[in-house]
C-alpha atoms as a PDB file:
ATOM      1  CA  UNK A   1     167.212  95.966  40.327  1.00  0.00           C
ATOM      2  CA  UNK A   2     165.181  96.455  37.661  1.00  0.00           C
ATOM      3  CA  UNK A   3     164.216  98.453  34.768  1.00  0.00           C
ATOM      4  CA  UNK A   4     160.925  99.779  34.082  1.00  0.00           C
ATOM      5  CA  UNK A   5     159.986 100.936  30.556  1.00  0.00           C
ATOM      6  CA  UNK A   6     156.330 102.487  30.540  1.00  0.00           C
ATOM      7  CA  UNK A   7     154.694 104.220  27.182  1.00  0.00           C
ATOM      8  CA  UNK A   8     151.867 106.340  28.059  1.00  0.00           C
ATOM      9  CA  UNK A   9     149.913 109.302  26.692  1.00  0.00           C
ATOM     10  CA  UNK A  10     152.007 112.490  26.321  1.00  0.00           C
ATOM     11  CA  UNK A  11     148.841 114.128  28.366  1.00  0.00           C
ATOM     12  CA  UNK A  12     149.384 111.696  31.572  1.00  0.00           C
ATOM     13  CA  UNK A  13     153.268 113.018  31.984  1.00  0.00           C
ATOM     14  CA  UNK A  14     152.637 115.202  34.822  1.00  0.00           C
ATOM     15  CA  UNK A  15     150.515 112.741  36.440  1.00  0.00           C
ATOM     16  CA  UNK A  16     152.920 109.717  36.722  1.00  0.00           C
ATOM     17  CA  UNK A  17     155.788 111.796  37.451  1.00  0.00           C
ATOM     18  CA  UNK A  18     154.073 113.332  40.392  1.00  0.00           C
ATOM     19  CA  UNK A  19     152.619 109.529  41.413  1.00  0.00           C
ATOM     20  CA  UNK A  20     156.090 108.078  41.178  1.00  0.00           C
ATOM     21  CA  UNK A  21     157.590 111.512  43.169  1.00  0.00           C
ATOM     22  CA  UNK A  22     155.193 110.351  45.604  1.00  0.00           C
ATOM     23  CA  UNK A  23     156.705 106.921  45.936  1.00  0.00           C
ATOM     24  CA  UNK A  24     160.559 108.401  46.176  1.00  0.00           C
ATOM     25  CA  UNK A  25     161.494 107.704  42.624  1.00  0.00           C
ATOM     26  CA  UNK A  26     163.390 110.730  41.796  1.00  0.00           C
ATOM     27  CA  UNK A  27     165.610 109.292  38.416  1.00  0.00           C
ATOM     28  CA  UNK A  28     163.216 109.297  35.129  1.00  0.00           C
ATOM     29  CA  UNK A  29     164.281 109.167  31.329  1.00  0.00           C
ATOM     30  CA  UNK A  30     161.656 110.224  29.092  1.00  0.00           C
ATOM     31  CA  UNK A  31     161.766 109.886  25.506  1.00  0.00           C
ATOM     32  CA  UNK A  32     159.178 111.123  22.619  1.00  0.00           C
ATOM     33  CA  UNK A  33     158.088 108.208  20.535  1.00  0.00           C
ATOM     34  CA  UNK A  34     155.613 107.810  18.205  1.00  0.00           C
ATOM     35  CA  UNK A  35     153.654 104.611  17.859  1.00  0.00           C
ATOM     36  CA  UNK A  36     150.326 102.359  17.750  1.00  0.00           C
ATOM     37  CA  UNK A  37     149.264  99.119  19.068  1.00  0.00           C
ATOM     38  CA  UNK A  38     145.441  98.107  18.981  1.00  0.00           C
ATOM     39  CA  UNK A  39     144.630 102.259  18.109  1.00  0.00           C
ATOM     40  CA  UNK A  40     145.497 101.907  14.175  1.00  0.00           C
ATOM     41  CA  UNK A  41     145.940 105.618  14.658  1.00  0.00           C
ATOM     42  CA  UNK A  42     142.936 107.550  13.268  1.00  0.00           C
ATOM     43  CA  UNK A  43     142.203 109.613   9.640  1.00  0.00           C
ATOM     44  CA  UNK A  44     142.367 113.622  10.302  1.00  0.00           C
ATOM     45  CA  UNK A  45     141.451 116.298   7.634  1.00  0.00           C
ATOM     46  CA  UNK A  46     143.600 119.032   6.418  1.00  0.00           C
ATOM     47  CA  UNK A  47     142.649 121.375   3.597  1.00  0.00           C
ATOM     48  CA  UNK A  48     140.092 119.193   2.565  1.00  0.00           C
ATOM     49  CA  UNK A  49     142.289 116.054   2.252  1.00  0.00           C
ATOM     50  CA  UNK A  50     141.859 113.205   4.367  1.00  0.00           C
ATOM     51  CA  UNK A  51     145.333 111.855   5.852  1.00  0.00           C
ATOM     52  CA  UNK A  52     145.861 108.637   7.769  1.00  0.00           C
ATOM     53  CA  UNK A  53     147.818 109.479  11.140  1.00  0.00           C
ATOM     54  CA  UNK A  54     149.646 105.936  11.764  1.00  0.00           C
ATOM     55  CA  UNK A  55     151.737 106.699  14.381  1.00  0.00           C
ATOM     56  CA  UNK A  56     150.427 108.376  17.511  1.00  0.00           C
ATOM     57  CA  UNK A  57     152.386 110.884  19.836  1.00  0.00           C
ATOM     58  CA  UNK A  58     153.494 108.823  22.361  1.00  0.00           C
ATOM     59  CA  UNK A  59     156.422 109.168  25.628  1.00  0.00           C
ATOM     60  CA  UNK A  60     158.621 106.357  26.839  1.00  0.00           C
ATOM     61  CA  UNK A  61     159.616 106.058  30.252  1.00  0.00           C
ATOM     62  CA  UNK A  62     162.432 104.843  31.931  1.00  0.00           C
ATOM     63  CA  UNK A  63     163.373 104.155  35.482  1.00  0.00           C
ATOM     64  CA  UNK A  64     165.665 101.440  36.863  1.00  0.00           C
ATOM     65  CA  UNK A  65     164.457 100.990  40.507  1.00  0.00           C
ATOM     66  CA  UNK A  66     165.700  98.512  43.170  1.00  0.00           C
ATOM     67  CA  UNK A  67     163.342  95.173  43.398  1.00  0.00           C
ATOM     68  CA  UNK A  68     161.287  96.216  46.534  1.00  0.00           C
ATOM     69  CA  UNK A  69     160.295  99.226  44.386  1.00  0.00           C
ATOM     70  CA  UNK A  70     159.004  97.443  41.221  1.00  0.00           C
ATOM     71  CA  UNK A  71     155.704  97.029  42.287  1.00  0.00           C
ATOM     72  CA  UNK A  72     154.582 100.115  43.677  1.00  0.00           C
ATOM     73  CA  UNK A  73     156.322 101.807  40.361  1.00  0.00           C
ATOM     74  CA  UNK A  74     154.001  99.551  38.207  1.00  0.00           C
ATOM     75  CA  UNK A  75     151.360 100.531  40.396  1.00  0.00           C
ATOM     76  CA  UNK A  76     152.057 104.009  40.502  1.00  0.00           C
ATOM     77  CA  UNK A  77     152.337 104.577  36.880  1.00  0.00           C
ATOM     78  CA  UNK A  78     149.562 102.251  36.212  1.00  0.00           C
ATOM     79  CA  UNK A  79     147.411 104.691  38.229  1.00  0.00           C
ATOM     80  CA  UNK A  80     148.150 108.129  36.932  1.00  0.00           C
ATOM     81  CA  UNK A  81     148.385 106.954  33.130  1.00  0.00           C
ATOM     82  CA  UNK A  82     145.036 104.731  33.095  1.00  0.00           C
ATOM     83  CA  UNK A  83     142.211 106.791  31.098  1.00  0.00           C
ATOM     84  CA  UNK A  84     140.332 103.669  30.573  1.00  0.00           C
ATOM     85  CA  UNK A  85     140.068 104.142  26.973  1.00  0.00           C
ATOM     86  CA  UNK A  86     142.250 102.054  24.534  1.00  0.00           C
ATOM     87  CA  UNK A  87     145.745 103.392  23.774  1.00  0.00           C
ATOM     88  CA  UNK A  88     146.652 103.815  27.301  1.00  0.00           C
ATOM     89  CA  UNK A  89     149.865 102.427  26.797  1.00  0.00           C
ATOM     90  CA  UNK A  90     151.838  98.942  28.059  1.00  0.00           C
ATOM     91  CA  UNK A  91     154.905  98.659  30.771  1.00  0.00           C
ATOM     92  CA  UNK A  92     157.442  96.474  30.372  1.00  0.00           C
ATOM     93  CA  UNK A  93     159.923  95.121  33.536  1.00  0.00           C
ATOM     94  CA  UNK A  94     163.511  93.481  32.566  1.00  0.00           C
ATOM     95  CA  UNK A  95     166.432  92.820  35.219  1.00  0.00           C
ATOM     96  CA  UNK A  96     169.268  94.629  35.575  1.00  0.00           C
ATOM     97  CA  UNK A  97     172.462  93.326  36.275  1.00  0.00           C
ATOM     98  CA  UNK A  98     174.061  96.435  37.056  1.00  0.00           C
ATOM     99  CA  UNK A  99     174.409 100.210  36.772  1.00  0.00           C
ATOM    100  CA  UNK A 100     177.633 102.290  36.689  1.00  0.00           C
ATOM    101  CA  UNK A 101     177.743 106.293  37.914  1.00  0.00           C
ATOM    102  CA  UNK A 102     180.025 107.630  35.189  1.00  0.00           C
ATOM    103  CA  UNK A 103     180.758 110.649  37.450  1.00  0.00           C
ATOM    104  CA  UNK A 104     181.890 108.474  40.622  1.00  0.00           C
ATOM    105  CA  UNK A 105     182.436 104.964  39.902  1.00  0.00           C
ATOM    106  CA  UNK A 106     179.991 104.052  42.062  1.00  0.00           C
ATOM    107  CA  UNK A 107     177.879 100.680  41.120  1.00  0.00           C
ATOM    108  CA  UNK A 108     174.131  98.617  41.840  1.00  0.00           C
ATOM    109  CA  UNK A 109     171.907 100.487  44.094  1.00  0.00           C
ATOM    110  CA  UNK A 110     174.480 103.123  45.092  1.00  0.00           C
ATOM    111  CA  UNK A 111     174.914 104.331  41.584  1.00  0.00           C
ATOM    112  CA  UNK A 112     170.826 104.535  41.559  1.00  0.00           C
END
């Protein structure tokens, strides 16, 4: 199994969820972040005072998938986040050793 950790565009949401629906990935953590890579974030003015906006609204997902999924996940989400226009965001894969279902006990794939 492994674990797929995507930051996208709060806009492209809807998109990747649907795209990785699509797929049968049902499980999906997402978490508001705030952040910047290459962006710098940007200068906006308020009230007549210029302010430098570092961090950038941003959401984290999260799915663990089993191996033969991986790659049309990355795809997937690569897909429905991709603007083309810098800040689109990164995705990150790391192995998992195992997952636990609190509820039922039940571990690895099952517990997926």
């Amino acid at each position: 199994m492994n674990k797929i950790e995507a930051i996208i565009k709060p806009f492209k949401l809807d998109e990747v969820k649907d795209a990785l629906h699509e797929i049968g990935l049902m499980g999906i953590t997402v978490i508001e972040a705030k952040g910047f890579g290459r962006q710098k974030g940007h200068t906006e003015l308020y009230r007549g005072a210029e302010y430098i906006i570092d961090f950038l609204p941003k959401v984290k997902l999260e799915i663990v998938c089993p191996d033969d999924m991986t790659e049309r996940a990355i795809e997937a989400i690569m897909t429905a986040a991709r603007t083309g226009r810098i800040g689109d965001g990164k995705i990150f894969v790391t192995p998992v050793s195992d997952v636990i279902r609190i509820r039922t006990g039940e571990r690895g794939a099952d517990a997926v």
